[in-house]
C-alpha atoms as a PDB file:
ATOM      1  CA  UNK A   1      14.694  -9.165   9.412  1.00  0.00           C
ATOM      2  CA  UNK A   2      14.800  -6.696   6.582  1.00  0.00           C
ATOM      3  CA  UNK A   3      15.544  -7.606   2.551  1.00  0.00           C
ATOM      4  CA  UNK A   4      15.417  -5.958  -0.449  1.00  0.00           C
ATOM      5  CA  UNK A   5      13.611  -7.634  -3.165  1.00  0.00           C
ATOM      6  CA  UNK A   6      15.748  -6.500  -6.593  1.00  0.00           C
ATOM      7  CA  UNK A   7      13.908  -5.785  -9.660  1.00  0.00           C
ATOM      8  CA  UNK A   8      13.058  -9.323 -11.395  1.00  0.00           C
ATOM      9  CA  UNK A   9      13.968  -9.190 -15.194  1.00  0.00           C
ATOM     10  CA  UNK A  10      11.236 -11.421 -15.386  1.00  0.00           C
ATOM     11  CA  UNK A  11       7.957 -12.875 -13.694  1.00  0.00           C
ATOM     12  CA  UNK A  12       8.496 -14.034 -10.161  1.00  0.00           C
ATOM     13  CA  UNK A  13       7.087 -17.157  -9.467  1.00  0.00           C
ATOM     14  CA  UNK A  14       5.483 -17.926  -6.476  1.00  0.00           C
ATOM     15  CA  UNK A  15       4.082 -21.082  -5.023  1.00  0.00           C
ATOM     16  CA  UNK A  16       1.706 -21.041  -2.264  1.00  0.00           C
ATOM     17  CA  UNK A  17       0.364 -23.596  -0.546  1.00  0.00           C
ATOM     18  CA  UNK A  18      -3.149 -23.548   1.370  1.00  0.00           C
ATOM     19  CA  UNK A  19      -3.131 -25.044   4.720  1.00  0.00           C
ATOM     20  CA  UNK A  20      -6.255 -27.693   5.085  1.00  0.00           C
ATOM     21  CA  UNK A  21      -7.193 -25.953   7.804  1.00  0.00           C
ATOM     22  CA  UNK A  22      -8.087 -22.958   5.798  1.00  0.00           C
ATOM     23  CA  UNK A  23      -9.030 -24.507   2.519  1.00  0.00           C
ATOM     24  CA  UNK A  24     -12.847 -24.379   2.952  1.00  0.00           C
ATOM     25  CA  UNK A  25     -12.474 -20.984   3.302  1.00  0.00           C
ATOM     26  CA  UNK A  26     -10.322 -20.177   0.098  1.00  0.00           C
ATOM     27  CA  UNK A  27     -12.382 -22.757  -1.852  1.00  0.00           C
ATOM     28  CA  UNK A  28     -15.504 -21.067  -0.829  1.00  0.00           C
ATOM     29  CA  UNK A  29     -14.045 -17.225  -1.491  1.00  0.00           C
ATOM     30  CA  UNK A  30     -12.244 -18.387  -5.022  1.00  0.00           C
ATOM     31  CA  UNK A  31     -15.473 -19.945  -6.320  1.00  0.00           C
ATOM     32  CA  UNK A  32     -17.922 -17.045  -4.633  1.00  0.00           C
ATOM     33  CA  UNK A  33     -15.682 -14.238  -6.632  1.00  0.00           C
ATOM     34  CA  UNK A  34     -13.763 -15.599  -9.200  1.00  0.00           C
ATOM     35  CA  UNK A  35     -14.465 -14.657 -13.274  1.00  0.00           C
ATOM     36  CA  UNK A  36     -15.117 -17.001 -15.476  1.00  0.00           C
ATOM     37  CA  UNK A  37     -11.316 -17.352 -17.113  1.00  0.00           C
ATOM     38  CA  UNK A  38      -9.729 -17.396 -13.531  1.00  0.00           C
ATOM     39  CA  UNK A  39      -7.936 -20.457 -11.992  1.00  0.00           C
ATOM     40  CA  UNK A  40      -6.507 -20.513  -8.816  1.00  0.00           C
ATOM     41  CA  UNK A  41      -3.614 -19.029  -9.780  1.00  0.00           C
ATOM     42  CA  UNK A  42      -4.745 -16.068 -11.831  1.00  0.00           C
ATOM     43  CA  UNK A  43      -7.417 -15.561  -9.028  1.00  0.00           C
ATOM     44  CA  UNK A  44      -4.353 -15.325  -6.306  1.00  0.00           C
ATOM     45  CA  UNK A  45      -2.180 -13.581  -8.356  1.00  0.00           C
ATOM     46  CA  UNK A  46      -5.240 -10.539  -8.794  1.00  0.00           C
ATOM     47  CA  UNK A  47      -5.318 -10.718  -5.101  1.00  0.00           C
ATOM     48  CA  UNK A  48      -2.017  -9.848  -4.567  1.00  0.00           C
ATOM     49  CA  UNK A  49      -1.583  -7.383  -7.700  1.00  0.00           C
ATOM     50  CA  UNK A  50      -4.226  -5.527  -6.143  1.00  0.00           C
ATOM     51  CA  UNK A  51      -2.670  -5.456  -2.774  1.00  0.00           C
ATOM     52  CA  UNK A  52       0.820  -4.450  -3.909  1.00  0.00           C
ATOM     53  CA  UNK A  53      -0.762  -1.432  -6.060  1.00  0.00           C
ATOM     54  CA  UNK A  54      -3.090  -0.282  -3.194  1.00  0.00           C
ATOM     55  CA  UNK A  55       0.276  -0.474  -0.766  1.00  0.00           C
ATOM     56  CA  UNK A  56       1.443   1.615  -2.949  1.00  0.00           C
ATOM     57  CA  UNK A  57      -1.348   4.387  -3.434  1.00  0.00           C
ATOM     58  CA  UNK A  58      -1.347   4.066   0.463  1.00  0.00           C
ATOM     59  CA  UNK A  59       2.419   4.463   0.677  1.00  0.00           C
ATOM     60  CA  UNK A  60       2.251   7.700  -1.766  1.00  0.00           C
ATOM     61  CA  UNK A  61      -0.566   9.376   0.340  1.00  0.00           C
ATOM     62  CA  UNK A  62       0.663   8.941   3.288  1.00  0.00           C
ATOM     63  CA  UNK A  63       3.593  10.614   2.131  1.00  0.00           C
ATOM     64  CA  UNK A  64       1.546  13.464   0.582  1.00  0.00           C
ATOM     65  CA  UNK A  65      -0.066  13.952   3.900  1.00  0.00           C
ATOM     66  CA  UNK A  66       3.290  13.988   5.800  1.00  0.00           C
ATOM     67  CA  UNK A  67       4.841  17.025   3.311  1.00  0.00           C
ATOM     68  CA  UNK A  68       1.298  18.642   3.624  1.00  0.00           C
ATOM     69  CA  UNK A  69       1.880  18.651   7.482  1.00  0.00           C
ATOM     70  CA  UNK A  70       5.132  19.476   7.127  1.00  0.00           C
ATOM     71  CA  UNK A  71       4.529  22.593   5.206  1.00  0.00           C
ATOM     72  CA  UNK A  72       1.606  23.408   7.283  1.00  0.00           C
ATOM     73  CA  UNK A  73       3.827  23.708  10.212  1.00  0.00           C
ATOM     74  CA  UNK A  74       6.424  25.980   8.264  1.00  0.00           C
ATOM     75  CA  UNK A  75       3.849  27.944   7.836  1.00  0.00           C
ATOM     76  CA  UNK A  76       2.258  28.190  11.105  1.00  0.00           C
ATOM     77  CA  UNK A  77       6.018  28.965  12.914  1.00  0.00           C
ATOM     78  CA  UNK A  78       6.314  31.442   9.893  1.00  0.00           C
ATOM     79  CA  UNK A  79       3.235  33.202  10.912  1.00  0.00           C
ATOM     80  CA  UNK A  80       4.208  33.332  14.567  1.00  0.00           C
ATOM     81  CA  UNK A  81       7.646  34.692  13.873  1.00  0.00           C
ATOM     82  CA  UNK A  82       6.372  37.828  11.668  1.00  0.00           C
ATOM     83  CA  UNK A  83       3.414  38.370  14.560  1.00  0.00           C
ATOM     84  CA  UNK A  84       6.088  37.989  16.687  1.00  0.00           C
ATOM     85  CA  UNK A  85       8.293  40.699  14.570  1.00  0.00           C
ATOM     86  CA  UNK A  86       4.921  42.763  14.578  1.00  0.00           C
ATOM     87  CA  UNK A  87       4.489  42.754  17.966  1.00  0.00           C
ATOM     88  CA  UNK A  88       7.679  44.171  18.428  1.00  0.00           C
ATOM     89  CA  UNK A  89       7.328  47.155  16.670  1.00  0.00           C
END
């Protein structure tokens, strides 16, 4: 299933609930790592700010890399057509 999230005109709010089953583990990670001004909810939202900005660095390289292989292979098939051409005469 695929949707498009449109640009908020302000703050999304999210709610998310930790399963019990889990909660040990998120208790003992929030209070391990957490600064001293962050609740719960700054301490998640961090989480996922960080997340979204390193999909995106992520997203941008490996686009980077793809043009950069692209344009490598342009030039390779460019170099075999004029030793190609050279060959010929």
């Amino acid at each position: 299933m695929t949707f498009i999230l449109q640009p908020e005109l302000k703050d999304r709010a999210i709610t998310i609930t930790i399963p019990k089953e889990v909660d040990v583990y998120f208790k003992e990670w929030y209070l391990e790592t957490k600064t001293a001004d962050d609740t719960e909810s700054t301490f998640v939202y961090k989480i996922l700010a960080k997340m979204a900005l390193h999909h995106r660095a992520q997203k941008l390289n490996n686009e980077a890399i793809q043009a950069e292989m692209q344009a490598m292979e342009a030039i390779e098939a460019e170099n075999s057509r004029l030793q190609d051409i050279l060959r010929i005469n």
